[in-house]
N, C-alpha and C. Protein backbone atom coordinates (compact mmCIF):
# COMPACT_ATOMS: atom_id res chain seq x y z
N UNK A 1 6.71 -15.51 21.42
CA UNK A 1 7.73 -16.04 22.31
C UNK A 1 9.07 -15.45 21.95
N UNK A 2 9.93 -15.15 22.79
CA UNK A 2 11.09 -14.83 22.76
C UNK A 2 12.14 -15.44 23.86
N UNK A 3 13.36 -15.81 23.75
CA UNK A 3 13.95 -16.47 24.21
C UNK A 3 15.08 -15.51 24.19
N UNK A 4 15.44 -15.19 25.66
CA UNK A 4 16.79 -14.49 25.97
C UNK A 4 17.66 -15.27 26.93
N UNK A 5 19.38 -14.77 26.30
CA UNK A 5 19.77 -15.81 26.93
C UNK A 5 21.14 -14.55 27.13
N UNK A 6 21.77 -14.62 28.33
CA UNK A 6 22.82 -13.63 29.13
C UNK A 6 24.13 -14.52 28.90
N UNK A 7 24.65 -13.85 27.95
CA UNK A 7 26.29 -14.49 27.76
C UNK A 7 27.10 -13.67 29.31
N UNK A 8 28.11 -14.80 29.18
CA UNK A 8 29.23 -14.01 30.09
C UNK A 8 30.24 -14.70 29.06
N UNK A 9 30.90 -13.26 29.41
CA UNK A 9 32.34 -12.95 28.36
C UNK A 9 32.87 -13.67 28.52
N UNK A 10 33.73 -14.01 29.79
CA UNK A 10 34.71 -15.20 29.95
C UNK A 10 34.22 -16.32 29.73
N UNK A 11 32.91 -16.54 30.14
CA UNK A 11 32.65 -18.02 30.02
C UNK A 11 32.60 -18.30 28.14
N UNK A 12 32.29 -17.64 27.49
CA UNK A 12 32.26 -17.69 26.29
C UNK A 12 33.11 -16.94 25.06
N UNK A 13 34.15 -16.79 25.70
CA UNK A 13 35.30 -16.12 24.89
C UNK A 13 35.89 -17.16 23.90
N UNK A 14 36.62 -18.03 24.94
CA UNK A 14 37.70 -18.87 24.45
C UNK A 14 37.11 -20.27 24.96
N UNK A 15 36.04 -20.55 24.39
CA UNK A 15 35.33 -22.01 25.03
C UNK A 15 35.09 -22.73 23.67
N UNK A 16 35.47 -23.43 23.00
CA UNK A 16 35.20 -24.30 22.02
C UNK A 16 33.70 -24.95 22.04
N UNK A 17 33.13 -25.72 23.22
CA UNK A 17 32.49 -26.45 24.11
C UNK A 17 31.29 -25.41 24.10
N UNK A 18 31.82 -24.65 24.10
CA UNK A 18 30.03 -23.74 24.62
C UNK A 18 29.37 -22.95 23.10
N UNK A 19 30.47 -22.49 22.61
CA UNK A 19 30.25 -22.33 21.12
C UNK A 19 29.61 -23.58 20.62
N UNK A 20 29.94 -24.25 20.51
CA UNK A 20 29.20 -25.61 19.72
C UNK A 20 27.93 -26.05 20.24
N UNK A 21 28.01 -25.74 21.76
CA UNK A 21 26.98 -26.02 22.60
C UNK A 21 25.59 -24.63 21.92
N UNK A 22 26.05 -23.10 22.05
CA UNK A 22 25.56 -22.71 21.41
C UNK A 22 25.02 -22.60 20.05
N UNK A 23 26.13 -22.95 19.04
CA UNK A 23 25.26 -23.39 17.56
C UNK A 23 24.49 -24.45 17.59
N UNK A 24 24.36 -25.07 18.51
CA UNK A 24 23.04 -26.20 18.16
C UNK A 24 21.85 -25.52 18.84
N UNK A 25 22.44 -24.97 19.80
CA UNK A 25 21.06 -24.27 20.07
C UNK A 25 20.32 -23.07 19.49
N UNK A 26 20.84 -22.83 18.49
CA UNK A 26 20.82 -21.78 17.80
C UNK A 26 19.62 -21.83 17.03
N UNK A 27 20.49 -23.44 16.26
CA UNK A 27 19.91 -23.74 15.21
C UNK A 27 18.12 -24.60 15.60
N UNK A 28 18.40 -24.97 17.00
CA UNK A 28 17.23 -25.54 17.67
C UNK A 28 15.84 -24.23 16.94
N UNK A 29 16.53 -23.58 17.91
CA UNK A 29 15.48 -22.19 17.78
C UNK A 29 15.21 -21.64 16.78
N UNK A 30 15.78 -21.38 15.79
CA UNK A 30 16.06 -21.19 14.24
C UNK A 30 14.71 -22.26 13.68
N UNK A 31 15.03 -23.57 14.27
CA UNK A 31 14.08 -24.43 13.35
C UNK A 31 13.00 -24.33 13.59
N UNK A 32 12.49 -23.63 15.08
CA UNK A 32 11.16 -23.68 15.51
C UNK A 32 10.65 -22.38 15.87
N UNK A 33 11.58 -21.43 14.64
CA UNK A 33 10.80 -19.92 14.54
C UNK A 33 10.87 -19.36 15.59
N UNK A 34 12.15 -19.36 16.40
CA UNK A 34 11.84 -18.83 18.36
C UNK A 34 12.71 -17.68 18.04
N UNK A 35 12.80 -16.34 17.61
CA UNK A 35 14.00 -15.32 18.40
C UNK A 35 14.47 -15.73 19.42
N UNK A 36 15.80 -15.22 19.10
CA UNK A 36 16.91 -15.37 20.48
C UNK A 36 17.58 -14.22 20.51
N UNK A 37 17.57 -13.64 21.68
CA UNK A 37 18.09 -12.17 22.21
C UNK A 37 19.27 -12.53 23.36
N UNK A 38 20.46 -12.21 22.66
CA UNK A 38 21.60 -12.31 23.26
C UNK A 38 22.34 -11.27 24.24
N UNK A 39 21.94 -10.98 25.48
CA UNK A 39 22.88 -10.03 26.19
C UNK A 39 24.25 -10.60 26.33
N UNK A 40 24.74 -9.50 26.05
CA UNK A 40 26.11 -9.87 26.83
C UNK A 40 26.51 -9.00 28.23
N UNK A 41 26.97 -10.24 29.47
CA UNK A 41 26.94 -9.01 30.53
C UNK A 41 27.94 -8.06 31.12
N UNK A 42 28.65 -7.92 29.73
CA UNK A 42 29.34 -6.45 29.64
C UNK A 42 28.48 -5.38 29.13
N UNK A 43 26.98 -5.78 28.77
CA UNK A 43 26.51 -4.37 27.89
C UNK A 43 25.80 -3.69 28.65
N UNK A 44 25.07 -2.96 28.03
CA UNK A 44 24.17 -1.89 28.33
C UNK A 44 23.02 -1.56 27.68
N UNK A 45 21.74 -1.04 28.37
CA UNK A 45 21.03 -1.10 27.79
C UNK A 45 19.53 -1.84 27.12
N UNK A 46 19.97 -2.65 28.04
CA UNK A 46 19.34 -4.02 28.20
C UNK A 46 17.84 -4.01 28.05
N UNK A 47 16.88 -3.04 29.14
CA UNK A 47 15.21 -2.96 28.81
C UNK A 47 14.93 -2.34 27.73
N UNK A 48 16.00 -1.81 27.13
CA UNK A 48 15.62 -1.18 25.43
C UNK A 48 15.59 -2.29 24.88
N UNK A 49 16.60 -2.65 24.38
CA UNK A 49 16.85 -3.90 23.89
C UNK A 49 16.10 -4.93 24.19
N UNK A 50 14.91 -5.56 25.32
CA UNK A 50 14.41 -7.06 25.20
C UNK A 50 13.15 -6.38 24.68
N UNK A 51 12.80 -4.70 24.83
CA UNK A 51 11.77 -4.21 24.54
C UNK A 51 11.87 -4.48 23.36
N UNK A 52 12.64 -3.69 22.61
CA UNK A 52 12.11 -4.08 21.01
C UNK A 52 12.40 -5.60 20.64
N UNK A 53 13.37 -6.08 21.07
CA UNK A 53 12.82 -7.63 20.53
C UNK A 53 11.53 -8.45 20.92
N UNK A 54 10.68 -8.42 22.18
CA UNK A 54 9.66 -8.40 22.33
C UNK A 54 8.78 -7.61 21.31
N UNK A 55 8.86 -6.81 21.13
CA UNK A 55 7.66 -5.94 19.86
C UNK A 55 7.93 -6.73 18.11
N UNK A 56 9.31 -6.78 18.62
CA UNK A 56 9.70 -7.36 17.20
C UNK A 56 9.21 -8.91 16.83
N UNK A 57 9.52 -9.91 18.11
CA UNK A 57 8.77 -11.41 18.11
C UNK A 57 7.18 -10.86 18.16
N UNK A 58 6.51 -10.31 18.79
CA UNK A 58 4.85 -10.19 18.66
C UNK A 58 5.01 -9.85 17.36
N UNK A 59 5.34 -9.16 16.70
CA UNK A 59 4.96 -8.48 15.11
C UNK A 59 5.10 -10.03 13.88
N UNK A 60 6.10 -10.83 14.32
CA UNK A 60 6.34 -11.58 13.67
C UNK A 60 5.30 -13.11 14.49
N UNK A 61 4.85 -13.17 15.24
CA UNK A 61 3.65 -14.03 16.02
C UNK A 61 2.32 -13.09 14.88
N UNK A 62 2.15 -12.40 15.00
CA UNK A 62 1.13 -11.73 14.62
C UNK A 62 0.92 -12.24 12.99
N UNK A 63 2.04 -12.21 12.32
CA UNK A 63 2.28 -12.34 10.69
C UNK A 63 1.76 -13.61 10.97
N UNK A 64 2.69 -14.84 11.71
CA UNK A 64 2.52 -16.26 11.46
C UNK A 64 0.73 -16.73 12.05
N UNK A 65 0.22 -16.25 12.75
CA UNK A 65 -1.00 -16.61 12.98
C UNK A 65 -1.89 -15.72 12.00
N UNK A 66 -1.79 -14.88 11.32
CA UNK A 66 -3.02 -14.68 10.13
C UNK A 66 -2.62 -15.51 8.79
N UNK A 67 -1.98 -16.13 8.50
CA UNK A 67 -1.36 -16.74 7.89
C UNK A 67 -2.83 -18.10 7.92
């Protein structure tokens, strides 16, 4: 599983509220082993990028189930 989530700049520049809103969700995901892949939609590059984090969450799914 991988969890992507599309920042917008303005909305998350100067937001106190969404920052906080984001560190809990952070830490949500953090606690329950989920990657989180952050675009921002000023960037570029993007199907590279969910590609390898996709390869990168399966590799790490893969570790936790032979386990």
């Amino acid at each position: 599983m991988l969890a992507i989530e599309v920042d917008g700049f303005a909305y998350h520049e100067d937001n106190p509220t969404q920052l906080e809103r984001d560190a809990i969700k952070d830490e949500i995901l953090r606690t329950h082993q989920m990657p989180l892949l952050r675009l921002p939609t000023t960037g570029s590059g993007e199907d590279s990028r969910i590609r390898r984090a996709l390869d990168v969450a399966e590799a790490q799914w893969v570790r936790m189930s032979s386990r």
